[in-house]
C-alpha atoms as a PDB file:
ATOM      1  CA  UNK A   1      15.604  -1.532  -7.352  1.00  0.00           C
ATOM      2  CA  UNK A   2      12.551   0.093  -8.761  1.00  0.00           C
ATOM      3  CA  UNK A   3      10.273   1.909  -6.528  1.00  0.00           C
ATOM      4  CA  UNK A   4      10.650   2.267  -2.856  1.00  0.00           C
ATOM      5  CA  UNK A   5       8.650   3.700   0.932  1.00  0.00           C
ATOM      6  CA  UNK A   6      11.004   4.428   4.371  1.00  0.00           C
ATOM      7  CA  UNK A   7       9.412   4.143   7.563  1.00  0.00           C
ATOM      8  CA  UNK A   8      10.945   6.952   9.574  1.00  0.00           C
ATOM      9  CA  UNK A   9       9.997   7.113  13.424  1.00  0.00           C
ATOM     10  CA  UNK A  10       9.788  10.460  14.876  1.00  0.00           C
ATOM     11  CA  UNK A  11      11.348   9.229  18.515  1.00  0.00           C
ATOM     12  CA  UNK A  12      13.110   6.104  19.527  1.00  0.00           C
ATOM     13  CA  UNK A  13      13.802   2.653  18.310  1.00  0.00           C
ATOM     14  CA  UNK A  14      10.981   1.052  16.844  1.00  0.00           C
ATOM     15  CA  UNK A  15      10.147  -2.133  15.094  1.00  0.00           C
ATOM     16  CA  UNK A  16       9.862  -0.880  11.346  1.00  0.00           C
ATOM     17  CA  UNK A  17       8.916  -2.271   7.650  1.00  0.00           C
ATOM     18  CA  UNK A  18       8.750  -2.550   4.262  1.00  0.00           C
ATOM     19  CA  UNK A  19       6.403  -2.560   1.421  1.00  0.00           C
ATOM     20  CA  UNK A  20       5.988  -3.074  -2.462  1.00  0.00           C
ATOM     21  CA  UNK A  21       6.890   0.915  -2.739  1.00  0.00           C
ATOM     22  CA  UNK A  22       9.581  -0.253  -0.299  1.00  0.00           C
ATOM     23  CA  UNK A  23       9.453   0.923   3.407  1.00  0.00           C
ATOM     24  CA  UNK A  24      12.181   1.847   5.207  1.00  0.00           C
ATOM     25  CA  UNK A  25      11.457   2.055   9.059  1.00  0.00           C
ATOM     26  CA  UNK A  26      14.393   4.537  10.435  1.00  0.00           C
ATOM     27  CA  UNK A  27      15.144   7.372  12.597  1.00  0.00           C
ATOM     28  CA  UNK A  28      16.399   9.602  10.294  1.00  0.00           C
ATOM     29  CA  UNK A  29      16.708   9.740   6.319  1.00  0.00           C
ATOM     30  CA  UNK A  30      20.914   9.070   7.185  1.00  0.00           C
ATOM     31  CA  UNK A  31      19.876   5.466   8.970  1.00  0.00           C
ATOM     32  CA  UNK A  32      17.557   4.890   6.590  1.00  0.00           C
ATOM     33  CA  UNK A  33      19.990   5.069   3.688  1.00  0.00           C
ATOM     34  CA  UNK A  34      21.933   2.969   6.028  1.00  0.00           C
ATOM     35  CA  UNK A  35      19.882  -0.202   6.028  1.00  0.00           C
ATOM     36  CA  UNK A  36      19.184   0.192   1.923  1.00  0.00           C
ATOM     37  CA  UNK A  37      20.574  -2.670  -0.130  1.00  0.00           C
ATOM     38  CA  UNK A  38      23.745  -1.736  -1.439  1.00  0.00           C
ATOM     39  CA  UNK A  39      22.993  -1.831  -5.155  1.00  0.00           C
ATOM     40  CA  UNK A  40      19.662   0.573  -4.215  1.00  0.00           C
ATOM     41  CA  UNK A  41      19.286   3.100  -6.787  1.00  0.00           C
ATOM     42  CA  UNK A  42      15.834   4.483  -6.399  1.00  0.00           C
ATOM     43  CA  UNK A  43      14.668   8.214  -4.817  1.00  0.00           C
ATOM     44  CA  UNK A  44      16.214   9.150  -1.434  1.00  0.00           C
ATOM     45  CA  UNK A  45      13.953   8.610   1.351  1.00  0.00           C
ATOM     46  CA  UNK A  46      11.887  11.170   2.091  1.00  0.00           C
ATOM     47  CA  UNK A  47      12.060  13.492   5.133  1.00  0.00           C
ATOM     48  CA  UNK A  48      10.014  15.044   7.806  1.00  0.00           C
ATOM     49  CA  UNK A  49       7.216  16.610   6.799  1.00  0.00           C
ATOM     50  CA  UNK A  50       7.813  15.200   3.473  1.00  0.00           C
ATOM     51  CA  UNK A  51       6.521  11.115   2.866  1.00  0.00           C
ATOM     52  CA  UNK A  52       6.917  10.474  -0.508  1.00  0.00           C
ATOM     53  CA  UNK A  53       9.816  10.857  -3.009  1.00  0.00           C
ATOM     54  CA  UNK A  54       9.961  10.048  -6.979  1.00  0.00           C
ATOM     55  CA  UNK A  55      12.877  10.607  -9.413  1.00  0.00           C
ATOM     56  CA  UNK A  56      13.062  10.731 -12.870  1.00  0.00           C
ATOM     57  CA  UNK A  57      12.175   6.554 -13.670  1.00  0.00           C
ATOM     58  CA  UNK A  58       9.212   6.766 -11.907  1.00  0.00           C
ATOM     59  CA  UNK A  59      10.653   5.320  -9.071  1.00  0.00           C
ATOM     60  CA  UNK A  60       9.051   5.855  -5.193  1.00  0.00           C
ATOM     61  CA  UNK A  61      10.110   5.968  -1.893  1.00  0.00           C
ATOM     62  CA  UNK A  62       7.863   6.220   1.008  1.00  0.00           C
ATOM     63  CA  UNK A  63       8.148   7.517   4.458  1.00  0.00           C
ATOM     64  CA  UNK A  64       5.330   5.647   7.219  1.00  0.00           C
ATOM     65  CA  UNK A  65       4.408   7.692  10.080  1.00  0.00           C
ATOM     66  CA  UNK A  66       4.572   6.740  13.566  1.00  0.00           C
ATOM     67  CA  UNK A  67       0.993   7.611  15.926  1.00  0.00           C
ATOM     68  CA  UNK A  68       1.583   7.750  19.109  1.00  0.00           C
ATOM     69  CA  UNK A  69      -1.546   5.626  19.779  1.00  0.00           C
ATOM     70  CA  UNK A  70      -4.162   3.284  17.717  1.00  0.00           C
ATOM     71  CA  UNK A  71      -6.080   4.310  15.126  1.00  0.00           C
ATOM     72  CA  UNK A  72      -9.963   4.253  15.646  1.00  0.00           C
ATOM     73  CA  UNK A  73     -10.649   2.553  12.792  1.00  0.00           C
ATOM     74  CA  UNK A  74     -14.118   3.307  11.116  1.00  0.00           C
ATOM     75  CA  UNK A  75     -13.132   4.205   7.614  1.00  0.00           C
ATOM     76  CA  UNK A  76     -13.858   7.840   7.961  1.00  0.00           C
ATOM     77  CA  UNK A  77      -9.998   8.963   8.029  1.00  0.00           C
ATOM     78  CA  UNK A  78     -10.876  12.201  10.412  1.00  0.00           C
ATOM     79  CA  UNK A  79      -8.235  11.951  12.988  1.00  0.00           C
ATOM     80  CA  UNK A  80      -5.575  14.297  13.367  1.00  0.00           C
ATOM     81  CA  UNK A  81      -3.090  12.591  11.300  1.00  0.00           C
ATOM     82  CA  UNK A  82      -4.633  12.148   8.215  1.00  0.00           C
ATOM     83  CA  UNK A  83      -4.622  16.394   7.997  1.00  0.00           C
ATOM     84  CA  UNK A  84      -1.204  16.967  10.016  1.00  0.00           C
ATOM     85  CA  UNK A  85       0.615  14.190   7.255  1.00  0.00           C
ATOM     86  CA  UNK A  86       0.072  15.047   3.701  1.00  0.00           C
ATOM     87  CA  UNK A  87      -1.192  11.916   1.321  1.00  0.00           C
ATOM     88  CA  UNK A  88       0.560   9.588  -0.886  1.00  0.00           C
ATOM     89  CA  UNK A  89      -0.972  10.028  -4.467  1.00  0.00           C
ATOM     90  CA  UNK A  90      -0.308  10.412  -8.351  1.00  0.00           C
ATOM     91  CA  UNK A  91      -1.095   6.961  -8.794  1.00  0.00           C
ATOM     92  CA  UNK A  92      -0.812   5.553 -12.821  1.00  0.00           C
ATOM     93  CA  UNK A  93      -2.795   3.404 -14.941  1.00  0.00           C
ATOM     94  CA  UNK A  94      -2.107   0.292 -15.833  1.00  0.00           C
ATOM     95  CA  UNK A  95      -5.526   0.037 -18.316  1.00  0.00           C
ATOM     96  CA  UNK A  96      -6.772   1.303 -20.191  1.00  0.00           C
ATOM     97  CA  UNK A  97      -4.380   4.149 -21.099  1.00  0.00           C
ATOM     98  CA  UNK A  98      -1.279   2.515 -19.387  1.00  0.00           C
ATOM     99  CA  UNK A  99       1.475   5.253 -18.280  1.00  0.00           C
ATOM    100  CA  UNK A 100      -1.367   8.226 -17.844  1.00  0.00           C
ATOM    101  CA  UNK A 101      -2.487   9.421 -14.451  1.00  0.00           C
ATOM    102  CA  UNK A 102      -5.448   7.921 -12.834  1.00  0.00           C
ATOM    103  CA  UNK A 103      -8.828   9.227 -13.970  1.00  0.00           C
ATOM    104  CA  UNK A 104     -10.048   8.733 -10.379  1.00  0.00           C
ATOM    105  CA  UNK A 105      -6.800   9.510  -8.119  1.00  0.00           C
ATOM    106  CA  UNK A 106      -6.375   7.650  -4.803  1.00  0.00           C
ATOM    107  CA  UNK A 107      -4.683   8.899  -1.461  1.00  0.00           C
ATOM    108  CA  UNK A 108      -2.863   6.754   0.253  1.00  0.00           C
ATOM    109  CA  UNK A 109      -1.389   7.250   4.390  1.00  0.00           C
ATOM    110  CA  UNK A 110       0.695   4.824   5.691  1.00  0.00           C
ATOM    111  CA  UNK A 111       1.370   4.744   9.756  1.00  0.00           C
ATOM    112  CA  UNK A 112       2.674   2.532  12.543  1.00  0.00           C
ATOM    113  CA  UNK A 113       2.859   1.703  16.031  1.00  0.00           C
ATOM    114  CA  UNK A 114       4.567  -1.290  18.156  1.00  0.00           C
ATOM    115  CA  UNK A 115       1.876  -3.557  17.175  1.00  0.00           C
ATOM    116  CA  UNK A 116       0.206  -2.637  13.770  1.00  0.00           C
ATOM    117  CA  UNK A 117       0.548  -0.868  10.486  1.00  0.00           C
ATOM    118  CA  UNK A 118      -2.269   1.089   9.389  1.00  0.00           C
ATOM    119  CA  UNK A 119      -3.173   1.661   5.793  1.00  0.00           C
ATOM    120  CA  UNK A 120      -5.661   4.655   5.021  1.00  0.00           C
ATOM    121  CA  UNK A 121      -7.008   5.492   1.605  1.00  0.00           C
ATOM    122  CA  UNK A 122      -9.800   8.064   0.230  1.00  0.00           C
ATOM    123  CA  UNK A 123     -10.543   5.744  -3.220  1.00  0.00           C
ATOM    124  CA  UNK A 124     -11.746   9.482  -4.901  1.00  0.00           C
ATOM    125  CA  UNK A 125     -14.741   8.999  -7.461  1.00  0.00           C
ATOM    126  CA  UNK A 126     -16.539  11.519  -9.729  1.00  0.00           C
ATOM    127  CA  UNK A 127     -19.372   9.284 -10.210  1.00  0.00           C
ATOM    128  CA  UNK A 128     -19.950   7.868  -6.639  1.00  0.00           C
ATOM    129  CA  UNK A 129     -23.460   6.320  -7.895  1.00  0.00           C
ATOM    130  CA  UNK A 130     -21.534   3.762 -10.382  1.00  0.00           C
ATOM    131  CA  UNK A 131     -19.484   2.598  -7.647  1.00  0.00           C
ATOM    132  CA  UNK A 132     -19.622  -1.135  -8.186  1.00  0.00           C
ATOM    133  CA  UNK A 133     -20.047  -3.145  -4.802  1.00  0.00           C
ATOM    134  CA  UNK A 134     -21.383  -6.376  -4.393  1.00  0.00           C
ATOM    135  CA  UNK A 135     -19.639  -8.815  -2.323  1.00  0.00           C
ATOM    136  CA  UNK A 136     -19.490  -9.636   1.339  1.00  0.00           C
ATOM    137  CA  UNK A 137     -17.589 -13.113   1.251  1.00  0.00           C
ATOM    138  CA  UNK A 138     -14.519 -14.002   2.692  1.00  0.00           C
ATOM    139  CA  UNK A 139     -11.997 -14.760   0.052  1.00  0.00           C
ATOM    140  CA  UNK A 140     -14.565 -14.339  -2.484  1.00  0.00           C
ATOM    141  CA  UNK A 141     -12.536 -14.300  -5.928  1.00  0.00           C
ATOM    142  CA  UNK A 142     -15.448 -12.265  -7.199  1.00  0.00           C
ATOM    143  CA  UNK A 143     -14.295  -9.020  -5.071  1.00  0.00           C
ATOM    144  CA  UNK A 144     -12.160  -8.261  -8.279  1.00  0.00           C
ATOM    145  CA  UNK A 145     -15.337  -7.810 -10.179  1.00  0.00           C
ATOM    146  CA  UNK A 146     -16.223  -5.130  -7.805  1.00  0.00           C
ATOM    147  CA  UNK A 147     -13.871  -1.707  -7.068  1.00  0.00           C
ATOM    148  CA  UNK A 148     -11.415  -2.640  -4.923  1.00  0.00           C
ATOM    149  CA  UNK A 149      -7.938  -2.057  -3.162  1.00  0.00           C
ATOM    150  CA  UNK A 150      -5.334  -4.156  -2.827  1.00  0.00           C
ATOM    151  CA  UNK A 151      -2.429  -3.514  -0.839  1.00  0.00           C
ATOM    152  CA  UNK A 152       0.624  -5.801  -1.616  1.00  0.00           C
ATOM    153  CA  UNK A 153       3.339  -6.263   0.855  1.00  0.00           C
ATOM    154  CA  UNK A 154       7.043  -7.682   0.288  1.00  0.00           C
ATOM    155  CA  UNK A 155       8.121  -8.139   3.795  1.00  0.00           C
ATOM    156  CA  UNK A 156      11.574  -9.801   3.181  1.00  0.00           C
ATOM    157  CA  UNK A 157      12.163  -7.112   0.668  1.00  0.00           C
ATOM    158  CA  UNK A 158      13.299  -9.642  -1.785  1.00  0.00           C
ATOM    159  CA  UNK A 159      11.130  -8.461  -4.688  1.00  0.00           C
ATOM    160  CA  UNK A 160       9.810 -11.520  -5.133  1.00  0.00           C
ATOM    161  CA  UNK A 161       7.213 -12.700  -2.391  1.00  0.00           C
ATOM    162  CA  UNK A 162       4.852 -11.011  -0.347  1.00  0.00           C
ATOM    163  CA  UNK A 163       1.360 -10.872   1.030  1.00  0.00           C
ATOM    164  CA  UNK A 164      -1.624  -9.454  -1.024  1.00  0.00           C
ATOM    165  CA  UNK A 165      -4.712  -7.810   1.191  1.00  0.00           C
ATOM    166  CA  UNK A 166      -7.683  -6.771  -0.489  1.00  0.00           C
ATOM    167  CA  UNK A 167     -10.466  -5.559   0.096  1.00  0.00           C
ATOM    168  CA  UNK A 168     -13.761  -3.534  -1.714  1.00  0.00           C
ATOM    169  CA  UNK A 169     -16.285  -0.364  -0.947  1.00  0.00           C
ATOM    170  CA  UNK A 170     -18.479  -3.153   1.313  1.00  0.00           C
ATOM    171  CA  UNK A 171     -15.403  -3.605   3.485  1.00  0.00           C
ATOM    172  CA  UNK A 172     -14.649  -7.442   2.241  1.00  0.00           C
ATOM    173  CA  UNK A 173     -11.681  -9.228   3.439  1.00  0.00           C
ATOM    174  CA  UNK A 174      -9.714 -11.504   1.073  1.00  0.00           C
ATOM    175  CA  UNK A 175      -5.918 -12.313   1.472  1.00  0.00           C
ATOM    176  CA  UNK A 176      -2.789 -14.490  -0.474  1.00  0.00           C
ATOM    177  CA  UNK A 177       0.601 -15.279   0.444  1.00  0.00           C
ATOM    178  CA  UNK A 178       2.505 -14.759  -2.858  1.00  0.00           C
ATOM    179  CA  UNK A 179       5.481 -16.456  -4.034  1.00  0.00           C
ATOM    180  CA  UNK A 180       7.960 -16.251  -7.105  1.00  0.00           C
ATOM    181  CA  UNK A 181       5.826 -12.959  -8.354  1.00  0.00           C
ATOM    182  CA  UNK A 182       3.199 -15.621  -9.830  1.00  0.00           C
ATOM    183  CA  UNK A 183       1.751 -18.477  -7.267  1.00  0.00           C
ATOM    184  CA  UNK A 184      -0.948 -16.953  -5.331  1.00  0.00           C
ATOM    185  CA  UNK A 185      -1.933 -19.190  -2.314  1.00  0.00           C
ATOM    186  CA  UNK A 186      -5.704 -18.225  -1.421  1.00  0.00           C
ATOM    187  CA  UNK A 187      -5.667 -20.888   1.542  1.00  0.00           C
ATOM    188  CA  UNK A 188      -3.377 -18.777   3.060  1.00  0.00           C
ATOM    189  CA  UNK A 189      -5.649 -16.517   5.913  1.00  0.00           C
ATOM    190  CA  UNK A 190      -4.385 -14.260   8.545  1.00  0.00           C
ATOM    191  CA  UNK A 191      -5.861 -11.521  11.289  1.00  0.00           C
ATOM    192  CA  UNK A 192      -6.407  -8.137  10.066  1.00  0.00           C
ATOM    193  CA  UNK A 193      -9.247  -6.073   9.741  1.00  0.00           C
ATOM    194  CA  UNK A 194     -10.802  -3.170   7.400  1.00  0.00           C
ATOM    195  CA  UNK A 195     -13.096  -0.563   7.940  1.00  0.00           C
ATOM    196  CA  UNK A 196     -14.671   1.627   5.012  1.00  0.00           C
ATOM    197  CA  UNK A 197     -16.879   4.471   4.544  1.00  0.00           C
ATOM    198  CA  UNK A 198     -18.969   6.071   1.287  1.00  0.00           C
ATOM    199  CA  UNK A 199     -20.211   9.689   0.798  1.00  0.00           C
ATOM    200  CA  UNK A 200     -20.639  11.268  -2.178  1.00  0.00           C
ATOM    201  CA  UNK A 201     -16.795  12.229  -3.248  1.00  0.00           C
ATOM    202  CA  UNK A 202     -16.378   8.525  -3.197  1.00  0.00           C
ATOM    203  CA  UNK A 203     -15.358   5.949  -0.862  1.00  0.00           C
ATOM    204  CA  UNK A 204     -12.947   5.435   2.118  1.00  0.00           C
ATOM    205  CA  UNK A 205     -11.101   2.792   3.676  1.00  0.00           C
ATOM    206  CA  UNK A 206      -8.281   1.752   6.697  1.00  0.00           C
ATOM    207  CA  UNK A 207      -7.329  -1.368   7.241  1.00  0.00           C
ATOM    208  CA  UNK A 208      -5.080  -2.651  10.365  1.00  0.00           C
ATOM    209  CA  UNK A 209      -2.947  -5.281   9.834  1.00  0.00           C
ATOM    210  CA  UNK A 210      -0.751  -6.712  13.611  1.00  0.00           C
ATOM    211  CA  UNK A 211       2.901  -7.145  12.386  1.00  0.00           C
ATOM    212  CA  UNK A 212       2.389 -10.684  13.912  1.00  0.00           C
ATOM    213  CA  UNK A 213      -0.135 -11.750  11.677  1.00  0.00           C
ATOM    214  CA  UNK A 214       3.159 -11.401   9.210  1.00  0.00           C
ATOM    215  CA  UNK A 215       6.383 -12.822   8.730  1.00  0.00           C
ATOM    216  CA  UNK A 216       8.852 -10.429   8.508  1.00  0.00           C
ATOM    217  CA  UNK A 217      13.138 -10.473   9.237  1.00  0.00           C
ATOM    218  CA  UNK A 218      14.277  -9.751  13.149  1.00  0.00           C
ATOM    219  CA  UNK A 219      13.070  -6.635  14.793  1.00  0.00           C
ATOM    220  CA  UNK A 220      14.968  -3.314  14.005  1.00  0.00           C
ATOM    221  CA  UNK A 221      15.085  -1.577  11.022  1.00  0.00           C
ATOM    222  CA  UNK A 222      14.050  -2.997   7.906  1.00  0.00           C
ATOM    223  CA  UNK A 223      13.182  -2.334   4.462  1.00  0.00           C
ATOM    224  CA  UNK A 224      10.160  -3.842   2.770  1.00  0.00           C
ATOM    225  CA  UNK A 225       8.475  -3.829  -0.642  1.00  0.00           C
ATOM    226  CA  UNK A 226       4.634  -1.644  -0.915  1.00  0.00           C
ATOM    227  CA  UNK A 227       2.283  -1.695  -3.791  1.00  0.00           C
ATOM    228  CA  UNK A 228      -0.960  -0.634  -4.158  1.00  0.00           C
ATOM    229  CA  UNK A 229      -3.331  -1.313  -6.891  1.00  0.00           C
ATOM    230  CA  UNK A 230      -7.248   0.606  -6.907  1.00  0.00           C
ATOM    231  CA  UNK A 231      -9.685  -1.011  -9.604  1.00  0.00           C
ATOM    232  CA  UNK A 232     -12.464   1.023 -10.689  1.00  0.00           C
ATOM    233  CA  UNK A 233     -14.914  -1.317 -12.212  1.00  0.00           C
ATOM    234  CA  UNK A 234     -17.374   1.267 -13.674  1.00  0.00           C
ATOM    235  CA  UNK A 235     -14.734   2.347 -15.975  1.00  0.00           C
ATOM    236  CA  UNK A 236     -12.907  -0.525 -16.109  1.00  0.00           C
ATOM    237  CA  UNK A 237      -9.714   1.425 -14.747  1.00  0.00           C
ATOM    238  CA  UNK A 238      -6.589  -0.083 -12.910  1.00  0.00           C
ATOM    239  CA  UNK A 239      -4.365   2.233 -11.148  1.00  0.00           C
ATOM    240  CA  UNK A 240      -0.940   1.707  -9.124  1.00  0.00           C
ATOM    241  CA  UNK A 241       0.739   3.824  -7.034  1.00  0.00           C
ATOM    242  CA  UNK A 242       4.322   1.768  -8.432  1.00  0.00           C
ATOM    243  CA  UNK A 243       3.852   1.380 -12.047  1.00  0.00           C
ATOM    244  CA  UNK A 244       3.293  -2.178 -13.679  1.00  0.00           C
ATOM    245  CA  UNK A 245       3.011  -2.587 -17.184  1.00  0.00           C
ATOM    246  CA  UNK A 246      -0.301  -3.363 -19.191  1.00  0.00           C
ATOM    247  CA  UNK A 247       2.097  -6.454 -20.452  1.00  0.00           C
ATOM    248  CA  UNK A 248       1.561  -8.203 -17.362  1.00  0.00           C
ATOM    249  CA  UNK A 249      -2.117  -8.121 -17.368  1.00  0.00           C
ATOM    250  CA  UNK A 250      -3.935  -8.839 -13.902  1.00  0.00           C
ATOM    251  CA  UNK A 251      -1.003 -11.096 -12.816  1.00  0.00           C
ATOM    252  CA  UNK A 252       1.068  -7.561 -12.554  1.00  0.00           C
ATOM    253  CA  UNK A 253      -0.422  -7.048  -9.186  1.00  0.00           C
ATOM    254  CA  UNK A 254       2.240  -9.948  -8.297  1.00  0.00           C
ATOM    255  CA  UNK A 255       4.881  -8.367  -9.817  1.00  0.00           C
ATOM    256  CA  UNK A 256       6.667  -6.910  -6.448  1.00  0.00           C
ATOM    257  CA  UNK A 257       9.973  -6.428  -8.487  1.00  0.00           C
ATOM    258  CA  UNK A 258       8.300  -3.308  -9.467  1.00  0.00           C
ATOM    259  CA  UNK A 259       7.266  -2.194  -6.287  1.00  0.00           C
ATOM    260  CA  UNK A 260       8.149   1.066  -3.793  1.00  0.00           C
ATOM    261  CA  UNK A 261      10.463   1.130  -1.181  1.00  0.00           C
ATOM    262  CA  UNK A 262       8.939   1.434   2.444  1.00  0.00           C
END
């Protein structure tokens, strides 16, 4: 497996999941190695305080957070938990300088409750003024000519297929179901919602997705596949947090073989 995320709640039996940096929803880092595929070679999940662990392919494992209650979510990332978890970060270029560390870095929080998963990011910019936002439109194919973020999910943890949410600095929605790393299927549209902020460090987003607006194995523990990619258009820069390779060209953000464990 290449890179992976674990899900770790702090109390109790939870539902849990996965995503392209795969997540592992557990109770401790001992269960969590318990539901891991067999032939899983990546980074050990991470423990309490820790959320993030790497080894020496690049790999990455990722631990989601359980909140105790929803997220207000305005894009501004100022509740508690954004300063009592630390951030998911060091995210890699794809282009132009593929293998070297973003130019503009990203941090990344990933938490849960019974209902929904909660993605926060601060997209961090040195030249705010250049940020590149222009469109509003559902589905729009032209939100990849803007920034953006895309988070890309692999709920069956088969590396494979998953779900591909996206959205820009204006707080556009636009969504795929993704099969065989290379068929993206833009009539597919299900509930979530984004929220997204600017100031002058950059811009800010958090997006709530309901675990039933996804399909997803029984409840319990479970281990899915997490990717994000950030696009900054000004500079024509593409960053992952799981590295894909320039080969793959724009089509890598499909590629959820190389994905994190959640």
């Amino acid at each position: 497996m290449e890179n992976g995320v674990v899900l770790t709640p702090a109390q109790g039996s939870l539902s849990c999941f996965s995503a392209l940096l795969s997540l592992l929803l557990a109770t401790s880092s001992v269960a969590a190695q318990s539901i891991l595929p067999a032939d899983y070679d990546g980074p050990p999940p991470p423990t309490s305080p820790q959320v993030v662990s790497r080894n020496d392919r690049g790999e990455v494992s990722i631990r989601a957070v359980r909140v105790g209650e929803p997220l207000v979510l305005d894009g501004k990332l100022d509740e508690d938990v954004y300063r009592s978890n630390g951030a998911i970060a060091d995210f890699g270029q794809q282009d132009p300088q593929e293998g070297m560390p973003a130019t503009e870095q990203t941090e990344l929080w990933v938490f849960f409750d019974e209902n929904n998963l909660y993605v926060g990011a601060r997209c961090w910019d040195s030249r705010p003024d250049r940020i590149v936002a222009t469109e509003m439109r559902r589905d729009s194919q032209n939100i990849q000519e803007n920034d953006s973020f895309t988070l890309l999910l692999d709920t069956f943890y088969d590396r494979r297929n998953g779900f591909f949410i996206q959205t820009n600095p204006l707080g556009a929605l636009r969504d795929q179901q993704v099969s065989d790393e290379r068929n993206g299927n833009p009539d597919w549209s299900t509930v979530w919602d984004t929220k997204v902020s600017r100031d002058d460090k950059g811009w800010m987003l958090e997006m709530e997705i309901p675990f039933k607006s996804l399909r997803y194995t029984s409840s319990g523990p479970q281990v899915w596949g997490l990717n994000v990619r950030r696009i900054v258009r000004s500079k024509n820069e593409v960053s992952y947090l799981s590295a894909i390779p320039a080969s793959y060209g724009t089509r890598g953000v499909y590629k959820f073989s190389s994905a994190a464990t959640l």
